[in-house]
PDB file of N, CA and C in Angstrom:
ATOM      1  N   UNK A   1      86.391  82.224 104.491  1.00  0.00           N
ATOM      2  CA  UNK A   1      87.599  81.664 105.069  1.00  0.00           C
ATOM      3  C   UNK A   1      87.213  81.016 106.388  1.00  0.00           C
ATOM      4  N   UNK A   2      87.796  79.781 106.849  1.00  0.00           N
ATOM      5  CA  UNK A   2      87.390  79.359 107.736  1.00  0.00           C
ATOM      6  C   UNK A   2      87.869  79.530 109.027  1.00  0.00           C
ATOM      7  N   UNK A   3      87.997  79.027 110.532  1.00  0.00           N
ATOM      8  CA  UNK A   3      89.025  79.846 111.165  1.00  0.00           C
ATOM      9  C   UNK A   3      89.897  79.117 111.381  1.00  0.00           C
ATOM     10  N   UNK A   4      90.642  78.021 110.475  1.00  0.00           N
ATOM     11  CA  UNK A   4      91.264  77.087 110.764  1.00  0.00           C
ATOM     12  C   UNK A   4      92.791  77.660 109.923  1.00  0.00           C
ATOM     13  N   UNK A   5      91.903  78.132 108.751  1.00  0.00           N
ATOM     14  CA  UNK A   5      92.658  79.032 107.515  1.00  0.00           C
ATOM     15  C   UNK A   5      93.213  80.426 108.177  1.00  0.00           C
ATOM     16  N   UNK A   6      92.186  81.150 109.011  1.00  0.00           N
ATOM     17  CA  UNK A   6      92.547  82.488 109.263  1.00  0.00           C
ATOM     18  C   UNK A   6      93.262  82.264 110.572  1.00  0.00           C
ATOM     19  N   UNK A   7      93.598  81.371 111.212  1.00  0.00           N
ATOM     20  CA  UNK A   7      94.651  81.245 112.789  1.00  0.00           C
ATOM     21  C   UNK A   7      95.938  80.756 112.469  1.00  0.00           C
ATOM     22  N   UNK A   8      96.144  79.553 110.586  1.00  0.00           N
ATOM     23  CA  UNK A   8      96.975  78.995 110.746  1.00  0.00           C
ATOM     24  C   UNK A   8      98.102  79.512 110.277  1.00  0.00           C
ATOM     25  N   UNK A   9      98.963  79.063 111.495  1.00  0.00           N
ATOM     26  CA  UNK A   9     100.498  79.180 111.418  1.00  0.00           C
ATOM     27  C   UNK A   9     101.689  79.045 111.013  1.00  0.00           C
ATOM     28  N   UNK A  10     102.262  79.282 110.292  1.00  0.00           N
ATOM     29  CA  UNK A  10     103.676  78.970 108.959  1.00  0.00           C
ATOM     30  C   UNK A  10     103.473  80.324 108.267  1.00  0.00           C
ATOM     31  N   UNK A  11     103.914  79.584 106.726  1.00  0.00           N
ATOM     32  CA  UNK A  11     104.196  80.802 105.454  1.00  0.00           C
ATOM     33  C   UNK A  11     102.773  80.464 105.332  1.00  0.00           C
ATOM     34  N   UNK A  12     102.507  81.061 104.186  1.00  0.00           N
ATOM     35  CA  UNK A  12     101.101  81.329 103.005  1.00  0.00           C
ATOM     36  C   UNK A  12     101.237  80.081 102.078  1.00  0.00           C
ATOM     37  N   UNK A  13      99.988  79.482 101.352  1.00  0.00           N
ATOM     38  CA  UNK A  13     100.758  78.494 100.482  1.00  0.00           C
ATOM     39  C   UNK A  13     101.000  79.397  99.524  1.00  0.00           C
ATOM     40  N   UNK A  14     101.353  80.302  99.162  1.00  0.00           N
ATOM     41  CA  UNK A  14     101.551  81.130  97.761  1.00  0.00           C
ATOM     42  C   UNK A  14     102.542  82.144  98.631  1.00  0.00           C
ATOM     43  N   UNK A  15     103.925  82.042  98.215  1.00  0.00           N
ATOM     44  CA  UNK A  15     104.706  83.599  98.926  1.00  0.00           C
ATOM     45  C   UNK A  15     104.070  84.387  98.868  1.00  0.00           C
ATOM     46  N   UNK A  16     104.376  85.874  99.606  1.00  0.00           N
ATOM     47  CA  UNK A  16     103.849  87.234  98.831  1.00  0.00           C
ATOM     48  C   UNK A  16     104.904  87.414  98.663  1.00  0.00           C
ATOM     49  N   UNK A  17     105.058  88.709  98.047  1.00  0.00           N
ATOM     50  CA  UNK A  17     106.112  89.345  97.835  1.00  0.00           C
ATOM     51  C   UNK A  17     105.949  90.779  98.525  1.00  0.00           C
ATOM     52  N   UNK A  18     107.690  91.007  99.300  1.00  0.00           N
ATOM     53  CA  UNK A  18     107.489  92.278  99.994  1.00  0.00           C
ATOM     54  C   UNK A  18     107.543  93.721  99.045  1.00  0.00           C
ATOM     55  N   UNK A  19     106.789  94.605  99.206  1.00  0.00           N
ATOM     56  CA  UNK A  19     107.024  95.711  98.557  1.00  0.00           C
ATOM     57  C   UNK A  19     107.923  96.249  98.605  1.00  0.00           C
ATOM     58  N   UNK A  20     108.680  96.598  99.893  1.00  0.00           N
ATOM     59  CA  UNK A  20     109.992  96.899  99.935  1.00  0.00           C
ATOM     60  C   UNK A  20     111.159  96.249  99.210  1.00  0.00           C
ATOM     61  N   UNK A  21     111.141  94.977  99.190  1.00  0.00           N
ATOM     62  CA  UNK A  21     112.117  94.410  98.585  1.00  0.00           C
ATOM     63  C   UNK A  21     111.861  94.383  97.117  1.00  0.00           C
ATOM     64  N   UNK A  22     110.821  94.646  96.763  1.00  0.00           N
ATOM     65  CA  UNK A  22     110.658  94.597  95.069  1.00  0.00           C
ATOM     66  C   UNK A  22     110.808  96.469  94.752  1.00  0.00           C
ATOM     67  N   UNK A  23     110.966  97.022  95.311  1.00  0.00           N
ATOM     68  CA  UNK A  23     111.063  98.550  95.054  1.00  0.00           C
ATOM     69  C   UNK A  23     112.565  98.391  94.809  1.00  0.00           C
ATOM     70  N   UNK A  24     113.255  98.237  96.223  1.00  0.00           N
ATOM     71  CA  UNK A  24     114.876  98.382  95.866  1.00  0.00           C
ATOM     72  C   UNK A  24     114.995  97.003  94.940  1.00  0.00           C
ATOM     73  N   UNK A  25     114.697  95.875  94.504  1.00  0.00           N
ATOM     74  CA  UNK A  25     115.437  95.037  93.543  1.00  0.00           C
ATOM     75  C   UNK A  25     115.001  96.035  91.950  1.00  0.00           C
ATOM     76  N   UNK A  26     113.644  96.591  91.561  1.00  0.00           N
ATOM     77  CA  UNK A  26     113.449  97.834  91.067  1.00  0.00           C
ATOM     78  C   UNK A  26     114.691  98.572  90.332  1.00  0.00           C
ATOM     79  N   UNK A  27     114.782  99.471  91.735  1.00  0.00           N
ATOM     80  CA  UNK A  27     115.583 100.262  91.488  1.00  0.00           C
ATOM     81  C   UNK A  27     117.224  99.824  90.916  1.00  0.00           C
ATOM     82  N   UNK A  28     117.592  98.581  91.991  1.00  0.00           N
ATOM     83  CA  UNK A  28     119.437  97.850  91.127  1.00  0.00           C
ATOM     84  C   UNK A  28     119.122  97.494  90.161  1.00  0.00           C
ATOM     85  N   UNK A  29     118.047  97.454  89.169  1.00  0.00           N
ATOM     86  CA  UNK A  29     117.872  96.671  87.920  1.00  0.00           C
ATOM     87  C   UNK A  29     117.663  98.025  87.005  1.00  0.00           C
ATOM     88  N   UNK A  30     117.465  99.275  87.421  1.00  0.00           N
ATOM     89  CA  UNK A  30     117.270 100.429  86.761  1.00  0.00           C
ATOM     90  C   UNK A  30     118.742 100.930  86.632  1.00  0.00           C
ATOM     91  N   UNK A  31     119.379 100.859  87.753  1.00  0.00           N
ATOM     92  CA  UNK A  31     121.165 101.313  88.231  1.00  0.00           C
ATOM     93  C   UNK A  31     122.002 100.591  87.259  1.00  0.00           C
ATOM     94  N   UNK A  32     121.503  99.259  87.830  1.00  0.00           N
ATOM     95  CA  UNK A  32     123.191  98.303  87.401  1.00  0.00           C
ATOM     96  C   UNK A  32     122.478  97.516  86.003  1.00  0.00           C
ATOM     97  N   UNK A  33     121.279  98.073  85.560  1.00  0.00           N
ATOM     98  CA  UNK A  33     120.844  96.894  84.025  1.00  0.00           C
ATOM     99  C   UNK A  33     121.500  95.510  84.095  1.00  0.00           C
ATOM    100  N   UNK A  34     120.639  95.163  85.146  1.00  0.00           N
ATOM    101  CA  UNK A  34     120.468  93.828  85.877  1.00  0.00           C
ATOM    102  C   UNK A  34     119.033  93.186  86.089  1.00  0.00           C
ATOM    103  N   UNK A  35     119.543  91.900  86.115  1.00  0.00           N
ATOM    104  CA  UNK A  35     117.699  91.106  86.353  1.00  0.00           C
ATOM    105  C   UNK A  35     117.391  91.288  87.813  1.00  0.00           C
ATOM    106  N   UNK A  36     116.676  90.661  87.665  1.00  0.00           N
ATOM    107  CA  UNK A  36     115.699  90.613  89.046  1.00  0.00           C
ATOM    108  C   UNK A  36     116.449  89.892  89.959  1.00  0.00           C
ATOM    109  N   UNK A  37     117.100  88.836  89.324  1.00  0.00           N
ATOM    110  CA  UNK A  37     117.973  87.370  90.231  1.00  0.00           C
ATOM    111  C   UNK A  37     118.950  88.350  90.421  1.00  0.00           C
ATOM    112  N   UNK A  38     119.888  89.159  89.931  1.00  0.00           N
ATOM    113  CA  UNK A  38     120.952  89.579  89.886  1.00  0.00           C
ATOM    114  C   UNK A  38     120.798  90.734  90.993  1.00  0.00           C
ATOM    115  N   UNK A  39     119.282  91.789  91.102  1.00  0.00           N
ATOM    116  CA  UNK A  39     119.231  92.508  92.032  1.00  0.00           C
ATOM    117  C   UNK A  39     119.092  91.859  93.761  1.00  0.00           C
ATOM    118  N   UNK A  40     118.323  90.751  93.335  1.00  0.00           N
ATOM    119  CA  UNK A  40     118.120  89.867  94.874  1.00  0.00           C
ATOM    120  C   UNK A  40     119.372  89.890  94.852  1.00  0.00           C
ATOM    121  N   UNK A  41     120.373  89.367  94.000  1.00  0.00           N
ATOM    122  CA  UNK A  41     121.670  89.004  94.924  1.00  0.00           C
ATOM    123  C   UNK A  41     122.599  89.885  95.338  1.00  0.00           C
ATOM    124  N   UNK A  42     122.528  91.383  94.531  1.00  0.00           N
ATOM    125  CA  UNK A  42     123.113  92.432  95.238  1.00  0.00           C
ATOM    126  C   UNK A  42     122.793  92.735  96.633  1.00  0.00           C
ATOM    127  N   UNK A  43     121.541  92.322  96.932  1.00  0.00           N
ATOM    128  CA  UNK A  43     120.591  92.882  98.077  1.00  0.00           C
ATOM    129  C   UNK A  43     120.874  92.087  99.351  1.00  0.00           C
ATOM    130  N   UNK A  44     121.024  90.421  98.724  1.00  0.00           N
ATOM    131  CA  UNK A  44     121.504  89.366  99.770  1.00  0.00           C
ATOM    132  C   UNK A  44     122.953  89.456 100.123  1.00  0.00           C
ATOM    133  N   UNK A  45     123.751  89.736  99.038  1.00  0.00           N
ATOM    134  CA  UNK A  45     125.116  90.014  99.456  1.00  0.00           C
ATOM    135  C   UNK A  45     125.176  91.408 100.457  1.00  0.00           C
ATOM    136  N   UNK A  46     124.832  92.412 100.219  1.00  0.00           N
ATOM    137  CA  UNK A  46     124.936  93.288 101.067  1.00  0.00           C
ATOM    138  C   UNK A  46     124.366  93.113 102.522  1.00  0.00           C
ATOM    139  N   UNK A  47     123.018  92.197 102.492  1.00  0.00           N
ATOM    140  CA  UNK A  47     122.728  92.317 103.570  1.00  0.00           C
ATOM    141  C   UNK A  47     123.539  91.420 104.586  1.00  0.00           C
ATOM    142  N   UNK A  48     124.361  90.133 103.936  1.00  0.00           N
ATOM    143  CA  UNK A  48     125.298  89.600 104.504  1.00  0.00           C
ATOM    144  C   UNK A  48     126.443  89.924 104.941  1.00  0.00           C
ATOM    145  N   UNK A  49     127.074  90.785 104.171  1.00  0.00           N
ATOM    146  CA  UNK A  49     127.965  91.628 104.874  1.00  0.00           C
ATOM    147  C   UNK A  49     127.979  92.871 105.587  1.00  0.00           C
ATOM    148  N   UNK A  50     126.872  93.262 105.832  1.00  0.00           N
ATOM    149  CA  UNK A  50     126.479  94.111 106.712  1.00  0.00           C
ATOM    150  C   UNK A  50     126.122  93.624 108.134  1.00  0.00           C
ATOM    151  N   UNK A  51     125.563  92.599 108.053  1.00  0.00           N
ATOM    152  CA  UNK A  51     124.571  91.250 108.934  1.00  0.00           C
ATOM    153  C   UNK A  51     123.269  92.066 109.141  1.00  0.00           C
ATOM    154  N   UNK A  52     122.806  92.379 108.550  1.00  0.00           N
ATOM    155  CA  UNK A  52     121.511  93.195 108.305  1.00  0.00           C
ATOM    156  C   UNK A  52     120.576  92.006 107.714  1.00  0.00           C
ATOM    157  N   UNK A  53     118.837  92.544 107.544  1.00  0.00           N
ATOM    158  CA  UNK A  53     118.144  91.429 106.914  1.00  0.00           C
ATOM    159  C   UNK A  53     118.750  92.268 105.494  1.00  0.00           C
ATOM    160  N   UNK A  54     117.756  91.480 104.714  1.00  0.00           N
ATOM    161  CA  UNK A  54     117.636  91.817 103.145  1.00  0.00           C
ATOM    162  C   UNK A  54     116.416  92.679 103.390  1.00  0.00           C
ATOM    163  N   UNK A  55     115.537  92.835 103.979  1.00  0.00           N
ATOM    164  CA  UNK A  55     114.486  93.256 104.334  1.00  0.00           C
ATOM    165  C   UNK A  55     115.336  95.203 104.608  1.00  0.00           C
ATOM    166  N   UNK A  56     116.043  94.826 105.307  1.00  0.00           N
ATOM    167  CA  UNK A  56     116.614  96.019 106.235  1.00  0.00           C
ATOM    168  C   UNK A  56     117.365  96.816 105.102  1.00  0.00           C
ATOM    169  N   UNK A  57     118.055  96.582 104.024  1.00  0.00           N
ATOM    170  CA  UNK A  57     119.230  96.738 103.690  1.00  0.00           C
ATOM    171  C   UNK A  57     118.311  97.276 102.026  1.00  0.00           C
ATOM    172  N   UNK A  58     117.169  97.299 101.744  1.00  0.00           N
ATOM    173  CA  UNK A  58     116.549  97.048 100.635  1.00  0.00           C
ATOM    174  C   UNK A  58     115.612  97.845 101.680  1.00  0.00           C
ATOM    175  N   UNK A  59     115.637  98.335 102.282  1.00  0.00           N
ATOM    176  CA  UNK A  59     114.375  99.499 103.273  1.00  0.00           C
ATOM    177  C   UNK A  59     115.045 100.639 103.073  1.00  0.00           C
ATOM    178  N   UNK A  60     116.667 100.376 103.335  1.00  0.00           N
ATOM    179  CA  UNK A  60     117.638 101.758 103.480  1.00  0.00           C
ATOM    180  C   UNK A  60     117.640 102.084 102.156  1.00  0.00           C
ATOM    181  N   UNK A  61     117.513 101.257 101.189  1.00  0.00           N
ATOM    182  CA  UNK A  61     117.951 101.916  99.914  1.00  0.00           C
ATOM    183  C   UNK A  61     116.601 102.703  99.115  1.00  0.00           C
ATOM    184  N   UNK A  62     115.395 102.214  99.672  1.00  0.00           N
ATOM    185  CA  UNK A  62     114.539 102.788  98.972  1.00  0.00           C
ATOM    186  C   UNK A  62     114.437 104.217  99.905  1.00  0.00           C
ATOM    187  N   UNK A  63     114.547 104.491 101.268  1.00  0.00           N
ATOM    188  CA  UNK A  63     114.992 105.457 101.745  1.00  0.00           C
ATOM    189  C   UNK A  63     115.697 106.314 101.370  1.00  0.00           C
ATOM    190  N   UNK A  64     116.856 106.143 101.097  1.00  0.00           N
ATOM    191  CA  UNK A  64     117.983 106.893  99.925  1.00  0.00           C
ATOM    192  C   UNK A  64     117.164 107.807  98.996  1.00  0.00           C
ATOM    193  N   UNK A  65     116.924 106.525  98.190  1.00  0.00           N
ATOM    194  CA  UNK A  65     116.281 107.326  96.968  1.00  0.00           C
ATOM    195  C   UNK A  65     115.276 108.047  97.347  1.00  0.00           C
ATOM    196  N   UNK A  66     114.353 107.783  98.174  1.00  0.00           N
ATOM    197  CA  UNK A  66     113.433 108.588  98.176  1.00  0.00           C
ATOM    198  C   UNK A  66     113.738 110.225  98.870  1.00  0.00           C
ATOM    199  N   UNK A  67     114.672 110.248  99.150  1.00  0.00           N
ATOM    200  CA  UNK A  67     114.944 111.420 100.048  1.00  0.00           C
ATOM    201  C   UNK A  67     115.779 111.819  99.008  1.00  0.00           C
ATOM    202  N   UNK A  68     117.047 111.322  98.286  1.00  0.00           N
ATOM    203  CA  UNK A  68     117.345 112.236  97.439  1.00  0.00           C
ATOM    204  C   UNK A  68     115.978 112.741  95.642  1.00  0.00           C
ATOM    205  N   UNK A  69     115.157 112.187  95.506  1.00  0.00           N
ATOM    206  CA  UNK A  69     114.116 112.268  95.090  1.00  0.00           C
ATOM    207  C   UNK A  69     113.439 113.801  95.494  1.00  0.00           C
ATOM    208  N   UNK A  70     113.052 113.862  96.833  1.00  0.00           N
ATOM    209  CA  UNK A  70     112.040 114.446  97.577  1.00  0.00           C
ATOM    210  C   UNK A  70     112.929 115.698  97.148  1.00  0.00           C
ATOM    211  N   UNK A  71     114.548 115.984  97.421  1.00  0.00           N
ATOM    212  CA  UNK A  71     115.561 116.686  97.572  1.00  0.00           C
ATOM    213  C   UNK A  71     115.373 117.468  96.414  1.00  0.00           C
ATOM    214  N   UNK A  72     115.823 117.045  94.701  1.00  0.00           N
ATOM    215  CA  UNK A  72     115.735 117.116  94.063  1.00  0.00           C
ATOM    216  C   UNK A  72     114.076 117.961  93.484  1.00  0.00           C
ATOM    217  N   UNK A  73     113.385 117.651  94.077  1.00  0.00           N
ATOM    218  CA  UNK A  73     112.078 118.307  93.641  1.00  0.00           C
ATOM    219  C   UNK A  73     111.825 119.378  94.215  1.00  0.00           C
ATOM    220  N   UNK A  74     112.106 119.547  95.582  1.00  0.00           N
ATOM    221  CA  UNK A  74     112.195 120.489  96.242  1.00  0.00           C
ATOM    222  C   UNK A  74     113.372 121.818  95.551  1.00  0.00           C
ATOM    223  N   UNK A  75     114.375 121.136  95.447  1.00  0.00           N
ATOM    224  CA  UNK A  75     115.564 122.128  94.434  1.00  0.00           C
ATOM    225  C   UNK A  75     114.657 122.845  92.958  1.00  0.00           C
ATOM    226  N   UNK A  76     114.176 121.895  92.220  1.00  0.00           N
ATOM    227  CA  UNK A  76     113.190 121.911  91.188  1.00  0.00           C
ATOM    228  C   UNK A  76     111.830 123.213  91.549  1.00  0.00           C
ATOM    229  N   UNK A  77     111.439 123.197  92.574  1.00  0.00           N
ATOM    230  CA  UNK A  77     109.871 123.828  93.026  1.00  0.00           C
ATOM    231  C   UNK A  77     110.839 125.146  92.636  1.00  0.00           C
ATOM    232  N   UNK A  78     111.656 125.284  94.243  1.00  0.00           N
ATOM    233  CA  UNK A  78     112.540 126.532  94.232  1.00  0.00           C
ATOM    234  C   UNK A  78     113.075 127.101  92.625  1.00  0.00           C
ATOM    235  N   UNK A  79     113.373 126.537  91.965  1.00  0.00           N
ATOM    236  CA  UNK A  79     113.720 127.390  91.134  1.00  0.00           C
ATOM    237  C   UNK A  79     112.526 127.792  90.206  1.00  0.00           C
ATOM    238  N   UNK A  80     111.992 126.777  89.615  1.00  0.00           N
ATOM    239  CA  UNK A  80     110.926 127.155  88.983  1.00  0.00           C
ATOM    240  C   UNK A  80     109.992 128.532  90.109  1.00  0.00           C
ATOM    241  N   UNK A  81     109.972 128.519  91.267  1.00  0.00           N
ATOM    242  CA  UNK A  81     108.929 129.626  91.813  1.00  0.00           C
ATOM    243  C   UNK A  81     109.959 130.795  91.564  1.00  0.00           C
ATOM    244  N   UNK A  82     111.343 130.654  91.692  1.00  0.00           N
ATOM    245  CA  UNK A  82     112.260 131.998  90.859  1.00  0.00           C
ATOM    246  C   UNK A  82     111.929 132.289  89.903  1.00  0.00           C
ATOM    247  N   UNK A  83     111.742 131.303  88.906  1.00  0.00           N
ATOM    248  CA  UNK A  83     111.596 131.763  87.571  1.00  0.00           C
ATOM    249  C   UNK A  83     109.660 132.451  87.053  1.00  0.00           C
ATOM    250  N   UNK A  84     109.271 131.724  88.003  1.00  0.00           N
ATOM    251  CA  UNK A  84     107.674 132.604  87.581  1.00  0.00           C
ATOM    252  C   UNK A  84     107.969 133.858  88.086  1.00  0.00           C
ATOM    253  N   UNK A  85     108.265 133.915  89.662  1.00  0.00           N
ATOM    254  CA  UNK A  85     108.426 135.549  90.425  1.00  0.00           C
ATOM    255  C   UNK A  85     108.912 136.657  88.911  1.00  0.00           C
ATOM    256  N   UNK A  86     110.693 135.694  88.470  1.00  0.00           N
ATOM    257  CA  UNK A  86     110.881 136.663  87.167  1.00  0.00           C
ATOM    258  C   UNK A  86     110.023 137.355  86.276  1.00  0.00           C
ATOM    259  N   UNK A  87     108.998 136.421  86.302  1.00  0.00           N
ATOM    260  CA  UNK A  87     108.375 136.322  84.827  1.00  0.00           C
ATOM    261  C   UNK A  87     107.041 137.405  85.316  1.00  0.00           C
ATOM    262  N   UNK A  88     106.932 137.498  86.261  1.00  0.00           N
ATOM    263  CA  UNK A  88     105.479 138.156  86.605  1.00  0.00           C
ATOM    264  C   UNK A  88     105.752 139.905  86.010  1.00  0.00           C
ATOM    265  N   UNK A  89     104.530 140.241  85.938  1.00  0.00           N
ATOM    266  CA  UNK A  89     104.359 141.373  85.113  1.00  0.00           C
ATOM    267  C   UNK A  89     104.911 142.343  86.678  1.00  0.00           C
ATOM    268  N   UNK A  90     105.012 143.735  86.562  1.00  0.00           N
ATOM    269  CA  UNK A  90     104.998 144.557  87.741  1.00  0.00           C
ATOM    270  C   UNK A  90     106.327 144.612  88.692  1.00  0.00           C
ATOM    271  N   UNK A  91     106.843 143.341  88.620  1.00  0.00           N
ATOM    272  CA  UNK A  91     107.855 143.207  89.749  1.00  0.00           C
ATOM    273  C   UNK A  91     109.267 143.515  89.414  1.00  0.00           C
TER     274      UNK A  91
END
Protein backbone atom coordinates (compact mmCIF):
# COMPACT_ATOMS: atom_id res chain seq x y z
CA UNK A 1 0.00 0.00 0.00
CA UNK A 2 1.33 3.18 -0.76
CA UNK A 3 1.17 6.22 1.57
CA UNK A 4 -0.95 8.10 -0.62
CA UNK A 5 -3.58 5.06 -0.24
CA UNK A 6 -2.90 4.66 3.55
CA UNK A 7 -3.39 8.81 4.52
CA UNK A 8 -6.26 9.17 2.01
CA UNK A 9 -9.23 10.87 3.09
CA UNK A 10 -13.11 10.18 2.29
CA UNK A 11 -15.04 6.69 2.30
CA UNK A 12 -13.19 3.39 1.06
CA UNK A 13 -13.78 2.71 -2.65
CA UNK A 14 -15.68 -0.47 -1.52
CA UNK A 15 -18.20 0.33 1.70
CA UNK A 16 -17.57 -1.88 4.65
CA UNK A 17 -20.12 -2.91 6.39
CA UNK A 18 -20.63 -2.20 10.18
CA UNK A 19 -20.89 -5.23 12.38
CA UNK A 20 -23.11 -3.68 14.57
CA UNK A 21 -25.51 -2.72 12.15
CA UNK A 22 -25.57 -6.10 10.39
CA UNK A 23 -26.08 -7.96 13.86
CA UNK A 24 -29.25 -5.87 14.76
CA UNK A 25 -30.57 -5.81 10.87
CA UNK A 26 -29.83 -9.88 11.77
CA UNK A 27 -31.70 -10.00 14.43
CA UNK A 28 -35.30 -7.69 12.84
CA UNK A 29 -35.09 -10.18 10.03
CA UNK A 30 -35.13 -13.20 12.62
CA UNK A 31 -38.15 -11.09 14.75
CA UNK A 32 -40.24 -9.50 12.11
CA UNK A 33 -39.37 -12.28 8.89
CA UNK A 34 -38.19 -9.42 7.05
CA UNK A 35 -35.36 -8.67 4.45
CA UNK A 36 -32.44 -7.02 4.96
CA UNK A 37 -33.95 -3.64 3.12
CA UNK A 38 -36.89 -3.95 5.37
CA UNK A 39 -34.57 -4.36 8.62
CA UNK A 40 -32.33 -1.20 7.50
CA UNK A 41 -35.53 0.55 7.39
CA UNK A 42 -36.85 -0.41 10.75
CA UNK A 43 -33.43 0.69 12.05
CA UNK A 44 -33.47 4.12 9.98
CA UNK A 45 -36.93 4.84 11.01
CA UNK A 46 -36.24 4.39 14.57
CA UNK A 47 -33.19 6.06 14.54
CA UNK A 48 -35.09 9.08 13.08
CA UNK A 49 -37.46 9.31 15.46
CA UNK A 50 -35.45 8.97 18.22
CA UNK A 51 -32.72 11.47 16.48
CA UNK A 52 -30.23 8.90 17.33
CA UNK A 53 -27.63 7.49 14.57
CA UNK A 54 -28.67 4.15 13.03
CA UNK A 55 -25.36 3.23 14.29
CA UNK A 56 -26.66 4.09 17.94
CA UNK A 57 -30.09 2.67 17.81
CA UNK A 58 -28.85 -0.85 16.16
CA UNK A 59 -25.90 -0.79 19.16
CA UNK A 60 -28.89 -0.60 21.77
CA UNK A 61 -30.59 -3.37 20.26
CA UNK A 62 -27.87 -5.77 19.98
CA UNK A 63 -27.28 -4.77 23.68
CA UNK A 64 -30.79 -5.85 24.57
CA UNK A 65 -30.42 -9.01 23.25
CA UNK A 66 -27.37 -9.71 24.42
CA UNK A 67 -28.11 -9.13 28.01
CA UNK A 68 -31.38 -10.73 27.89
CA UNK A 69 -29.35 -13.75 26.25
CA UNK A 70 -26.53 -13.64 28.95
CA UNK A 71 -29.84 -13.50 31.49
CA UNK A 72 -31.41 -16.42 30.22
CA UNK A 73 -28.26 -18.66 30.42
CA UNK A 74 -27.42 -17.67 33.56
CA UNK A 75 -31.28 -18.71 34.70
CA UNK A 76 -30.38 -22.00 32.56
CA UNK A 77 -26.67 -22.72 34.51
CA UNK A 78 -28.74 -22.17 37.88
CA UNK A 79 -31.08 -24.62 37.35
CA UNK A 80 -29.36 -27.19 35.65
CA UNK A 81 -26.49 -26.93 38.78
CA UNK A 82 -30.01 -27.68 40.95
CA UNK A 83 -30.70 -30.38 39.07
CA UNK A 84 -27.12 -32.20 39.13
CA UNK A 85 -26.79 -31.18 43.15
CA UNK A 86 -30.37 -33.42 42.99
CA UNK A 87 -28.99 -35.99 41.15
CA UNK A 88 -25.69 -36.55 43.08
CA UNK A 89 -25.37 -39.75 44.95
CA UNK A 90 -25.02 -39.06 49.06
CA UNK A 91 -26.80 -35.78 49.34
Amino acid sequence: MELAEATAVGPPAEPRTDSVIEQARGILMARRDCTAAGALAVLQTAAHDSGATVHAVAGALVDEVEARARHRLDDLGAGLAGVSRARTPGS
